[in-house]
N, C-alpha and C. Protein backbone atom coordinates (compact mmCIF):
# COMPACT_ATOMS: atom_id res chain seq x y z
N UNK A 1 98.01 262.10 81.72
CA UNK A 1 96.64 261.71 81.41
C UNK A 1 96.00 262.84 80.64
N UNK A 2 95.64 262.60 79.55
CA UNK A 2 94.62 263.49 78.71
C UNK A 2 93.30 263.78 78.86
N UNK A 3 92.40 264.41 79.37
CA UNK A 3 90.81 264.08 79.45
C UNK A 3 90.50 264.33 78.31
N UNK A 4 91.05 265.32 77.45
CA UNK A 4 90.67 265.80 76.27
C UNK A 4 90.36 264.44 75.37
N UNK A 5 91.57 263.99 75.13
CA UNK A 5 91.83 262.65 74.77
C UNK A 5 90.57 261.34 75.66
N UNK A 6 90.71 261.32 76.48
CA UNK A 6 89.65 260.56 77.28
C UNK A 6 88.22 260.47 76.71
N UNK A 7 87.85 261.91 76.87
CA UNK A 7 86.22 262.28 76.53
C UNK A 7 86.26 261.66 74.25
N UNK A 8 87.54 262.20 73.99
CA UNK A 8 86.69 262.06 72.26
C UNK A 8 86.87 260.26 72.50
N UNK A 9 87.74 259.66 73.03
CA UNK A 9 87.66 258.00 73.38
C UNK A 9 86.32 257.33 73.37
N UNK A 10 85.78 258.12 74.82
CA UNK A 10 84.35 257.34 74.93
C UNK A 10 83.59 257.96 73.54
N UNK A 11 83.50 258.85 73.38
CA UNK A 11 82.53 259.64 71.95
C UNK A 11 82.58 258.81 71.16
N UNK A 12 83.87 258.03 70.68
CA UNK A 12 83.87 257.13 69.66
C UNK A 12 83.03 256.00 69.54
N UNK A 13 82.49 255.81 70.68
CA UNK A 13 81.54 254.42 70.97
C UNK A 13 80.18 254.71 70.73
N UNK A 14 79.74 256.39 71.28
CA UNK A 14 78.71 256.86 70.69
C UNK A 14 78.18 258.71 71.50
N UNK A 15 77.51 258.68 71.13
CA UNK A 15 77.40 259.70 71.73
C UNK A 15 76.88 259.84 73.47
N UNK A 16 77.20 261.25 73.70
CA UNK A 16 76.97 261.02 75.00
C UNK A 16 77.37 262.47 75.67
N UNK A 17 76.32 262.42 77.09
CA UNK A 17 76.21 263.83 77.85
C UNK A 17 77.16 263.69 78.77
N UNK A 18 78.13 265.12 79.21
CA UNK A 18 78.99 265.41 80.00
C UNK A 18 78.99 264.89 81.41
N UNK A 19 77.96 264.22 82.45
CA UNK A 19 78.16 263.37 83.52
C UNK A 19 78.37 261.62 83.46
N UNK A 20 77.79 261.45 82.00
CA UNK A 20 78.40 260.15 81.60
C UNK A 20 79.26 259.75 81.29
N UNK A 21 79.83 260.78 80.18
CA UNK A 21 81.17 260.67 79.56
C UNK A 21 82.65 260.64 81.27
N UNK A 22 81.98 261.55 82.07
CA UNK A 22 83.15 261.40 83.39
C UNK A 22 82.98 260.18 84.29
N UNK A 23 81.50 259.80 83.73
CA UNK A 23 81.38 258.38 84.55
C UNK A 23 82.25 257.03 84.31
N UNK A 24 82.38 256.80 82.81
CA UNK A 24 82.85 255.91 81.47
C UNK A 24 84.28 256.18 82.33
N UNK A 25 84.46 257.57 82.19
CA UNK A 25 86.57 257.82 81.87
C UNK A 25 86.92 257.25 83.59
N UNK A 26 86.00 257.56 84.70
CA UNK A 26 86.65 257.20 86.17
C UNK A 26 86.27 255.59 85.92
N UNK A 27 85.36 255.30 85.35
CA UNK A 27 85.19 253.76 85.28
C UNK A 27 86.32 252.97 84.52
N UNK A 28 86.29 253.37 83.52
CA UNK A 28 87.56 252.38 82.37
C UNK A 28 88.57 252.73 82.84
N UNK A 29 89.35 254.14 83.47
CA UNK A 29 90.72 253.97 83.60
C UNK A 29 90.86 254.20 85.17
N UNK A 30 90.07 253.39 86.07
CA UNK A 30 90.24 253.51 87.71
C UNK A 30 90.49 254.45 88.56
N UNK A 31 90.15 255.63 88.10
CA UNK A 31 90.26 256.99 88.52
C UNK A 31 89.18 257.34 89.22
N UNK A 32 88.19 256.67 89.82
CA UNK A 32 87.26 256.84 90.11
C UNK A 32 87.61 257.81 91.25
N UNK A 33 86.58 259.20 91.18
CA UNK A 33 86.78 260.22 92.51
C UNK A 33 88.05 260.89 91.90
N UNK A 34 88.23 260.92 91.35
CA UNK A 34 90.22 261.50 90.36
C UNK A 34 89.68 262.92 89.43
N UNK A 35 88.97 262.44 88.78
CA UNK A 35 88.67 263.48 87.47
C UNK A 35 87.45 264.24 87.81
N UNK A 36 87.50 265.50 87.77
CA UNK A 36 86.63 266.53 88.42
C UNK A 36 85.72 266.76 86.95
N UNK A 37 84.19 266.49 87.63
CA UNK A 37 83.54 266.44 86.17
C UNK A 37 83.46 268.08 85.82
N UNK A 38 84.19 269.16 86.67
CA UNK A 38 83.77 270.82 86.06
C UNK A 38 84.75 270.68 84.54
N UNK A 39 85.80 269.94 84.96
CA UNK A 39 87.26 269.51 84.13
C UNK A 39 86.04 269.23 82.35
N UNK A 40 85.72 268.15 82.71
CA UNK A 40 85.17 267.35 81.51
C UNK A 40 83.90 268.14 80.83
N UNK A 41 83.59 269.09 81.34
CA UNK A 41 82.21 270.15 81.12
C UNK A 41 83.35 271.20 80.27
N UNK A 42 84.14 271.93 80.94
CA UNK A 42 85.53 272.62 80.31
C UNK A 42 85.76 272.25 78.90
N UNK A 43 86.21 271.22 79.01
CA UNK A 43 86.97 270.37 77.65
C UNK A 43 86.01 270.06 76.87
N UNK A 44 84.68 269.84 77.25
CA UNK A 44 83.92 269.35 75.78
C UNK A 44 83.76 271.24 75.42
N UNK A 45 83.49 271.97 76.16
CA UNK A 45 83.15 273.32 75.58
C UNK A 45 84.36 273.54 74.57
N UNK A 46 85.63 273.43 74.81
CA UNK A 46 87.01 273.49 74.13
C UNK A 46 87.02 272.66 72.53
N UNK A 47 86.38 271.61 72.98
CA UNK A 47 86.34 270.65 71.64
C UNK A 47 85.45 270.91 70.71
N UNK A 48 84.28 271.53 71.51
CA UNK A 48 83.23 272.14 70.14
C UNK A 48 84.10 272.92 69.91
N UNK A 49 84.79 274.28 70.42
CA UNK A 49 84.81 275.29 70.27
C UNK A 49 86.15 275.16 68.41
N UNK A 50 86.86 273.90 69.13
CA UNK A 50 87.94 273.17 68.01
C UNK A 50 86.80 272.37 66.95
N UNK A 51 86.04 272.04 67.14
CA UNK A 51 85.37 271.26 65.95
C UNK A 51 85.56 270.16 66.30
N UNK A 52 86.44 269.60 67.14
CA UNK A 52 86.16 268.05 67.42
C UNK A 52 85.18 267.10 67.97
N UNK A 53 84.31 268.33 68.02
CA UNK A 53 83.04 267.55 68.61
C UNK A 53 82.25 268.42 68.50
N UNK A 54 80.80 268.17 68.20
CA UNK A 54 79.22 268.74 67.88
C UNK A 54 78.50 268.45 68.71
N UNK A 55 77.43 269.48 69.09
CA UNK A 55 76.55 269.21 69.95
C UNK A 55 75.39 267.95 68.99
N UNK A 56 75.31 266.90 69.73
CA UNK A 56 74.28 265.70 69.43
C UNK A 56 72.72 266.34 69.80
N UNK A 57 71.53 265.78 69.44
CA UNK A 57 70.67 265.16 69.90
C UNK A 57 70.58 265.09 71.14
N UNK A 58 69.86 265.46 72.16
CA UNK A 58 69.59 265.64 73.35
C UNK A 58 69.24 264.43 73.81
N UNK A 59 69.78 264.02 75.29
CA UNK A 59 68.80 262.90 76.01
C UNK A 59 66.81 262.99 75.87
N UNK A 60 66.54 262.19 76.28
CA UNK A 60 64.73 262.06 76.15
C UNK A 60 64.30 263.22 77.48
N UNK A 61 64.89 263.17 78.26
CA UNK A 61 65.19 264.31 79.41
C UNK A 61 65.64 265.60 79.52
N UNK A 62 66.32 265.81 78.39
CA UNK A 62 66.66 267.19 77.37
C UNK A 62 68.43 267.45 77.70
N UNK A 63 69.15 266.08 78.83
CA UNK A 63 70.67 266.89 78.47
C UNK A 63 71.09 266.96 77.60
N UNK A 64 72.42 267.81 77.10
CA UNK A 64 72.90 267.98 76.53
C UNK A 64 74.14 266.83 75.79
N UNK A 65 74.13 266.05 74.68
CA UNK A 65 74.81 265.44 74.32
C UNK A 65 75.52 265.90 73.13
N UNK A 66 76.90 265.00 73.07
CA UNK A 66 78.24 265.10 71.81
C UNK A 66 77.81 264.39 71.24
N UNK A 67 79.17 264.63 70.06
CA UNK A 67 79.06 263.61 68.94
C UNK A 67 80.60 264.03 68.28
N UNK A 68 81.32 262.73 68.22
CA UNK A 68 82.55 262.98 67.73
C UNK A 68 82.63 263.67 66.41
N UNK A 69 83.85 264.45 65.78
CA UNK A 69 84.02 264.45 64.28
C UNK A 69 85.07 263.92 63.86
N UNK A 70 85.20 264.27 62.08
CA UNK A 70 86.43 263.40 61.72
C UNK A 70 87.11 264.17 62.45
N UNK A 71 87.11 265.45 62.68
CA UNK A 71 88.53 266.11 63.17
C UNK A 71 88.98 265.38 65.34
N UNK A 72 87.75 265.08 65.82
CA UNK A 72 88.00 264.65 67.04
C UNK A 72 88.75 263.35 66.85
N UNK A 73 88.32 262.38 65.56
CA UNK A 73 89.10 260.71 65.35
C UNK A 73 90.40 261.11 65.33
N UNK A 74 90.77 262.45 64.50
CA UNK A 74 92.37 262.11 63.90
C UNK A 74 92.71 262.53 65.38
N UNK A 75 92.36 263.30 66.06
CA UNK A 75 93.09 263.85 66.97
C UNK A 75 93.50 262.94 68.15
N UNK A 76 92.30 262.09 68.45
CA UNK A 76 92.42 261.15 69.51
C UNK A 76 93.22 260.13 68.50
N UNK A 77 93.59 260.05 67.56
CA UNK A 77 94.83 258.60 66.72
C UNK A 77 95.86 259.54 67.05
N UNK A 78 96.25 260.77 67.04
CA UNK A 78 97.27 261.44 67.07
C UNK A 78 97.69 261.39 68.74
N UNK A 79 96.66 261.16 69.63
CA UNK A 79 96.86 261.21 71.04
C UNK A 79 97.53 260.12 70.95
N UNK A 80 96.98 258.73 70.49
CA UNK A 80 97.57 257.48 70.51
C UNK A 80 98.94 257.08 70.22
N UNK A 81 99.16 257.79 69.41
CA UNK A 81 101.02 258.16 69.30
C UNK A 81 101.88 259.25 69.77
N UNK A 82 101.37 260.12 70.95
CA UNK A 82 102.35 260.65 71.45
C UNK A 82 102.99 260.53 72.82
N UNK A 83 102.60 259.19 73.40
CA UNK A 83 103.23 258.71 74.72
C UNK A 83 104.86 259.17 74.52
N UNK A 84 105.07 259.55 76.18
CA UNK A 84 106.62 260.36 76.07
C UNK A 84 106.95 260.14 77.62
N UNK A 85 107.75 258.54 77.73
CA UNK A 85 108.08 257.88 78.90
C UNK A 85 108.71 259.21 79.35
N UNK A 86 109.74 260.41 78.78
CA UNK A 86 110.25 260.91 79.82
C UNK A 86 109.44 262.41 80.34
N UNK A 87 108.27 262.41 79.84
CA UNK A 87 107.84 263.51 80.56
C UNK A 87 107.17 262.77 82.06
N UNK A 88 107.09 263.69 82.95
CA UNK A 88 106.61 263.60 84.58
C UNK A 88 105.48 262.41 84.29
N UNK A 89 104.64 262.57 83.22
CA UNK A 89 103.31 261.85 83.30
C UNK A 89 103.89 260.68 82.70
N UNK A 90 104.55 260.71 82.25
CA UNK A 90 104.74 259.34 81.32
C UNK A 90 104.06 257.64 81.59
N UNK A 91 104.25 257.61 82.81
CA UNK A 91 103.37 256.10 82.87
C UNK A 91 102.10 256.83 83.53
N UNK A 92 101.96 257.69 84.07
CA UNK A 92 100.56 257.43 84.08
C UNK A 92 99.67 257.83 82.92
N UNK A 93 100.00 258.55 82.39
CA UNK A 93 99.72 258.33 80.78
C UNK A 93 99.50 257.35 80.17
N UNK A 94 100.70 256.54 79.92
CA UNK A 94 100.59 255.06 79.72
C UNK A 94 99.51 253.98 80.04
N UNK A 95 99.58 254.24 81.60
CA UNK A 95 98.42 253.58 82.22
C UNK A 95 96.63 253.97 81.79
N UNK A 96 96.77 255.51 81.89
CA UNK A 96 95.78 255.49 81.40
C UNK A 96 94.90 255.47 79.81
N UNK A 97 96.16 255.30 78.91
CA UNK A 97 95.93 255.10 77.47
C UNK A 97 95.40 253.57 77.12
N UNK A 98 96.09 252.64 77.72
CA UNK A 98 95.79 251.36 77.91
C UNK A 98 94.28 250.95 78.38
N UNK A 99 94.11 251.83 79.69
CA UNK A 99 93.31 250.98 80.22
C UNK A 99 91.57 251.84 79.35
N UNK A 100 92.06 253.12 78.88
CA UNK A 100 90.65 253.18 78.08
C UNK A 100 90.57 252.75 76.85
N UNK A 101 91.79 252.76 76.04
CA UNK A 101 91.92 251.80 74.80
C UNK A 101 91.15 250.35 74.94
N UNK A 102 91.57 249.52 75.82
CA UNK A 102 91.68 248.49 75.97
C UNK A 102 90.06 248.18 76.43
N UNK A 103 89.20 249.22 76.79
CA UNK A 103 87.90 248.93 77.23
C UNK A 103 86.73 249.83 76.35
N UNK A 104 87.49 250.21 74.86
CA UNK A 104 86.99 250.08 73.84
C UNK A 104 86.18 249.56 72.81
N UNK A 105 85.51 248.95 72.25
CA UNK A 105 85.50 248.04 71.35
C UNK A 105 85.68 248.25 70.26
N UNK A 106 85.40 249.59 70.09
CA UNK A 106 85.93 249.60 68.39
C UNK A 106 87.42 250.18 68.28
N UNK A 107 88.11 249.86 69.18
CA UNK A 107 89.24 250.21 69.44
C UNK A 107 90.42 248.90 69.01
N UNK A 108 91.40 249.02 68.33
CA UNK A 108 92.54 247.94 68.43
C UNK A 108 93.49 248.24 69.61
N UNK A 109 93.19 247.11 70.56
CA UNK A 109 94.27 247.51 71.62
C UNK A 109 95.30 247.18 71.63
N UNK A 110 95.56 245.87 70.96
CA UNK A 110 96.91 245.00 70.46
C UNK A 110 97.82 246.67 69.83
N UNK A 111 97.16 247.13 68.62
CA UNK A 111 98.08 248.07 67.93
C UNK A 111 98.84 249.30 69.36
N UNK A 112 97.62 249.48 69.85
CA UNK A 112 97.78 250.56 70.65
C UNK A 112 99.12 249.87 71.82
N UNK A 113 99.28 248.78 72.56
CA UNK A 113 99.72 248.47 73.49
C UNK A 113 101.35 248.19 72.12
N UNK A 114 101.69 247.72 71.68
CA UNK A 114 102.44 247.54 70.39
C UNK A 114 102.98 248.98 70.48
N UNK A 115 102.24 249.76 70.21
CA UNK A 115 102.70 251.58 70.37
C UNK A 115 104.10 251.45 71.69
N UNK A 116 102.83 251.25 72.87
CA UNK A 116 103.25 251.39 74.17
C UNK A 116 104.57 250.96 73.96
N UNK A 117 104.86 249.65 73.89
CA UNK A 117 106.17 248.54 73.95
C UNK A 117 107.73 249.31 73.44
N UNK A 118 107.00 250.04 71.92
CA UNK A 118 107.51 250.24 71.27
C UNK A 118 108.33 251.90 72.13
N UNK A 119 107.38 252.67 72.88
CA UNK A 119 108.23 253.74 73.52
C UNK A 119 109.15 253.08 74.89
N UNK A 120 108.27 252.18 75.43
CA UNK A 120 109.38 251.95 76.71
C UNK A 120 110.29 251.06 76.45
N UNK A 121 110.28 250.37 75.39
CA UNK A 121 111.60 249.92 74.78
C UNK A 121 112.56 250.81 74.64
N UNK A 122 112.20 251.61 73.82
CA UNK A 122 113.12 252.96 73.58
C UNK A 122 113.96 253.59 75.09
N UNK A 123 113.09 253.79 75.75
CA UNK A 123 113.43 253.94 76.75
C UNK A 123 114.48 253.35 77.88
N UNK A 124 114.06 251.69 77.55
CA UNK A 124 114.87 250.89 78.57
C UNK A 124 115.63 250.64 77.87
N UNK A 125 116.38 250.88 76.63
CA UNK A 125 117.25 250.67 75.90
C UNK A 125 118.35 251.82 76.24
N UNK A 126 118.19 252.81 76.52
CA UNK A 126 118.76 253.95 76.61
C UNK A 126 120.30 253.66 77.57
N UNK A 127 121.39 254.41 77.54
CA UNK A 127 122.46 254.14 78.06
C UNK A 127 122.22 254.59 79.50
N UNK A 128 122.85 253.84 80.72
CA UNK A 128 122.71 254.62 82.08
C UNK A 128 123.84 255.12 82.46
N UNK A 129 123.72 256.30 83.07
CA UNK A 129 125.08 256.91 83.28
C UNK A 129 124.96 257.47 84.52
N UNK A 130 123.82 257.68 85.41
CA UNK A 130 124.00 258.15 86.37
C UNK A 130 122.80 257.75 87.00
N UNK A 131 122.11 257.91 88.61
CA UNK A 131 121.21 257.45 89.76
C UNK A 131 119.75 257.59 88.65
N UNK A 132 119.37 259.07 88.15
CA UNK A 132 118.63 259.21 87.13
C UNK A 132 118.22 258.69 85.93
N UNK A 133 118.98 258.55 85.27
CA UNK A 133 118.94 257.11 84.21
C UNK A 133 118.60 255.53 84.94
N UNK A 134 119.16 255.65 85.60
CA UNK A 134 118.92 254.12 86.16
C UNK A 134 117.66 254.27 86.76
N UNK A 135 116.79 255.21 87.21
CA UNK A 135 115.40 255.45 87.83
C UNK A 135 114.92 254.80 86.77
N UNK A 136 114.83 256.11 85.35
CA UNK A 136 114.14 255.47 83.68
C UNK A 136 114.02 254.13 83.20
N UNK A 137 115.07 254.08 83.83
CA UNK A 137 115.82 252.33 83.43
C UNK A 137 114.71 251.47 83.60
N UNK A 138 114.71 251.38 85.01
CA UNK A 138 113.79 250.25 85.57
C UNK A 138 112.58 250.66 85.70
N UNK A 139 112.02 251.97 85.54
CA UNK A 139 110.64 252.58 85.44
C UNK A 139 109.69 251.85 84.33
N UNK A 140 111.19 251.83 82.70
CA UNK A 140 111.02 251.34 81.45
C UNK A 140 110.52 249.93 81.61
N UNK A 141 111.43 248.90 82.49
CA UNK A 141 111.12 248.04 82.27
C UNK A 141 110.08 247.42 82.81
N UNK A 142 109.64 248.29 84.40
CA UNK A 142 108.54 248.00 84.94
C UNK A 142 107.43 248.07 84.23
N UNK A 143 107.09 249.22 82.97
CA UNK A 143 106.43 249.45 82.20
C UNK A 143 105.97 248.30 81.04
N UNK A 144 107.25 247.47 80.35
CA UNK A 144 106.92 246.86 79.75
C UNK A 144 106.52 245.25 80.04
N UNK A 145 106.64 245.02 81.63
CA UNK A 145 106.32 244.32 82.20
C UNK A 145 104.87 244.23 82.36
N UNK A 146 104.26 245.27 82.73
CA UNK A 146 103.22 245.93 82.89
C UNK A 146 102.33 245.73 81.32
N UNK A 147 103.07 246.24 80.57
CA UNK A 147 102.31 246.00 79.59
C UNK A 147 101.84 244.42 78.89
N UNK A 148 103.12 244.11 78.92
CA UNK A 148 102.73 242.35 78.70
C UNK A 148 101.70 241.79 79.24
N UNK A 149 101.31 241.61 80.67
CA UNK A 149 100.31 241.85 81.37
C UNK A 149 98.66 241.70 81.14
N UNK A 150 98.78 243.17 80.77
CA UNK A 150 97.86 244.09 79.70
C UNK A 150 97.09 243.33 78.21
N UNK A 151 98.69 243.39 77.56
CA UNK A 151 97.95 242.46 76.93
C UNK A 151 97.17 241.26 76.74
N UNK A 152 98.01 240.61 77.53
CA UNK A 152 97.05 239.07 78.29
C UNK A 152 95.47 239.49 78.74
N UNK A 153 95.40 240.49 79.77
CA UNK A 153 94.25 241.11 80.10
C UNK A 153 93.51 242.21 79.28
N UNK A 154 93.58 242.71 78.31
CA UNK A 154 92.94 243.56 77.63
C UNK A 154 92.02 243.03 76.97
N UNK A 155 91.64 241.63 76.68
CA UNK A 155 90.59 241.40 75.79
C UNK A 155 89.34 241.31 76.94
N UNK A 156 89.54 240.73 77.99
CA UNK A 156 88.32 240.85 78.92
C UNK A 156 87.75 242.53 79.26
N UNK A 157 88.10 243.68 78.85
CA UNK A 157 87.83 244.39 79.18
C UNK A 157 86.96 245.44 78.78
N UNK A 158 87.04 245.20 77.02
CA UNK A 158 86.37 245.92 76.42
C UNK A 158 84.75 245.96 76.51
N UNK A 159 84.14 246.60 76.59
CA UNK A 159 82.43 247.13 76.78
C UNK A 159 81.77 247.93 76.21
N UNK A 160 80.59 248.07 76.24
CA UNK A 160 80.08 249.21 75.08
C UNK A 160 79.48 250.22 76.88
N UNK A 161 79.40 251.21 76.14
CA UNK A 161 79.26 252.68 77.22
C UNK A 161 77.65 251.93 77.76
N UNK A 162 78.05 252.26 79.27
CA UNK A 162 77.15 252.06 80.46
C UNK A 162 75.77 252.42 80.02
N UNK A 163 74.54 252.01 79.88
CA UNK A 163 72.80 252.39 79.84
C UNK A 163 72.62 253.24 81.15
N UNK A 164 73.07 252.79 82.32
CA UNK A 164 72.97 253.31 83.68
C UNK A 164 73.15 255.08 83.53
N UNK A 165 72.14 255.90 84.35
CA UNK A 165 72.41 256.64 84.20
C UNK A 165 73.35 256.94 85.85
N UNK A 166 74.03 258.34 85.29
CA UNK A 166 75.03 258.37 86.95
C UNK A 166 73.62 259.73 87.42
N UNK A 167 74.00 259.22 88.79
CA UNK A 167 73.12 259.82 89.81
C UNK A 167 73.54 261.39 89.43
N UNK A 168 72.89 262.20 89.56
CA UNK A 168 73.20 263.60 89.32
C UNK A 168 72.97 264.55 90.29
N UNK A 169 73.40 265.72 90.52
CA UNK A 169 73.58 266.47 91.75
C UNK A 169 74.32 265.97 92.53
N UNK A 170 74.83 266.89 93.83
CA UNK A 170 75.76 266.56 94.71
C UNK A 170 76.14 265.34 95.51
N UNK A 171 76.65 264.81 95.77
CA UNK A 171 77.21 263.79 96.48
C UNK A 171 76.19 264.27 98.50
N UNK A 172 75.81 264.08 98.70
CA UNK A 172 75.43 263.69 100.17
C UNK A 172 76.49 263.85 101.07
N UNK A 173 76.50 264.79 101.72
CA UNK A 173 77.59 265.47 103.15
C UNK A 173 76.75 266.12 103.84
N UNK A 174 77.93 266.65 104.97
CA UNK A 174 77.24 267.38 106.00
C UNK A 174 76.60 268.74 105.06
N UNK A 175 75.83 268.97 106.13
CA UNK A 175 75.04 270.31 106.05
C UNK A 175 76.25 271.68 105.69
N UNK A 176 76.01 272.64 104.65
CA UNK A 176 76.65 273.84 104.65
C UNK A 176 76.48 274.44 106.14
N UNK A 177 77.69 275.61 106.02
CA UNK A 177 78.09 275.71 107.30
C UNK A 177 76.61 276.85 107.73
N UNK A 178 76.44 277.42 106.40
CA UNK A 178 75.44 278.39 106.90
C UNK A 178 73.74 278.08 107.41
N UNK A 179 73.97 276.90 106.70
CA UNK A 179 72.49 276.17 107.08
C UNK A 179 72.53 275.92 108.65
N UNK A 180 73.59 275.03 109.25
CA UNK A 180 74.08 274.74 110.60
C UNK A 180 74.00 275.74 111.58
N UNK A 181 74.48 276.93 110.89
CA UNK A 181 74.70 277.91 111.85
C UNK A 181 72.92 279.02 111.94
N UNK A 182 72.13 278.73 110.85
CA UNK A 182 70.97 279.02 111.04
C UNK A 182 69.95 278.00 111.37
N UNK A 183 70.35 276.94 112.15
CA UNK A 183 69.57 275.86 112.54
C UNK A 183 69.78 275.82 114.15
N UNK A 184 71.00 276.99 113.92
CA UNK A 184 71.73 276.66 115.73
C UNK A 184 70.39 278.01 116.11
N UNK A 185 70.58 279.24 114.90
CA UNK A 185 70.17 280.58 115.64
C UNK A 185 68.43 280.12 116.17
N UNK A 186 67.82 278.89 115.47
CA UNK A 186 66.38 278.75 115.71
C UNK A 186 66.43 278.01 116.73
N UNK A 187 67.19 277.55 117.11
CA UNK A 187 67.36 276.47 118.65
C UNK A 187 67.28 277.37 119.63
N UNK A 188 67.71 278.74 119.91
CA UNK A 188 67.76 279.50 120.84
C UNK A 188 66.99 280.59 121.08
């Protein structure tokens, strides 16, 4: 899975500030609670720092928003062709190239899933010769099973980026330990 790749994805639809853009990527590719937004704060600093992305126009609230460049398009088309069934990530890669492609709109997902077919073919084509190969084997074909699928389902999916804003600041838990433990010292 790429976030790098992820974040210039949603950018392409329009611009947008670093708790949205992690909202979009756990939303479109089901990762929700998966992708650590310090991660996606990281990587856009990386992508200005590459030129693939410019600081935008601020929210009406003053965050901080992107804005793709040509150099972020070629890079995320260049992401789009380097799926590599045999590295560790390989389908989940897969999985997650699909499922943010595919919830695109200015995106071709047909081409992109066509990509896909075209590596785990390769793949399930490959000779088996031992317990390992035969893993690939059927990994491949689970994949292109998977993808067929996909395609059937990829046209319901596409959307334009959420209006909603995501709630900001911490998530709601227990009390820090130090607060607790100075709530105990006033009890006594």
């Amino acid at each position: 899975m790429s976030i790098r790749a992820g974040i210039l994805g949603v950018l392409l639809e329009q611009d947008a500030y670093g708790l949205q853009i992690h909202g979009e990527l756990e939303e479109r590719t089901s990762r929700v609670g998966r992708i650590n937004v310090g991660q996606i704060y990281s990587t856009l600093d990386r992508l200005v720092t590459s030129g693939s992305v410019v600081p935008a126009d601020p929210t009406d609230d003053g965050l901080p928003r992107y804005r793709i460049t040509a150099a972020g398009r070629e890079e995320f088309s260049r992401w789009l062709d380097s799926l590599d069934p045999d590295a560790a990530s390989g389908w989940s890669d897969t999985v997650f190239m699909v499922l943010l492609v595919a919830s695109l709109p200015s995106q071709d997902t047909s081409a992109a899933i066509d990509r896909a077919v075209a590596v785990w073919r390769g793949a399930a084509d490959r000779d088996v010769t031992d317990l390992a190969d035969h893993a690939r084997s059927r990994l491949a074909s689970a994949a292109l099973d998977w993808l067929e699928v996909a395609r059937i389902e990829a046209a319901s999916l596409a959307r334009p980026l959420s209006d909603l804003r995501p709630r900001r600041g911490r998530r709601p838990g227990p009390a820090p330990q130090r607060q607790r433990h100075q709530a105990g010292e006033r009890a006594l």
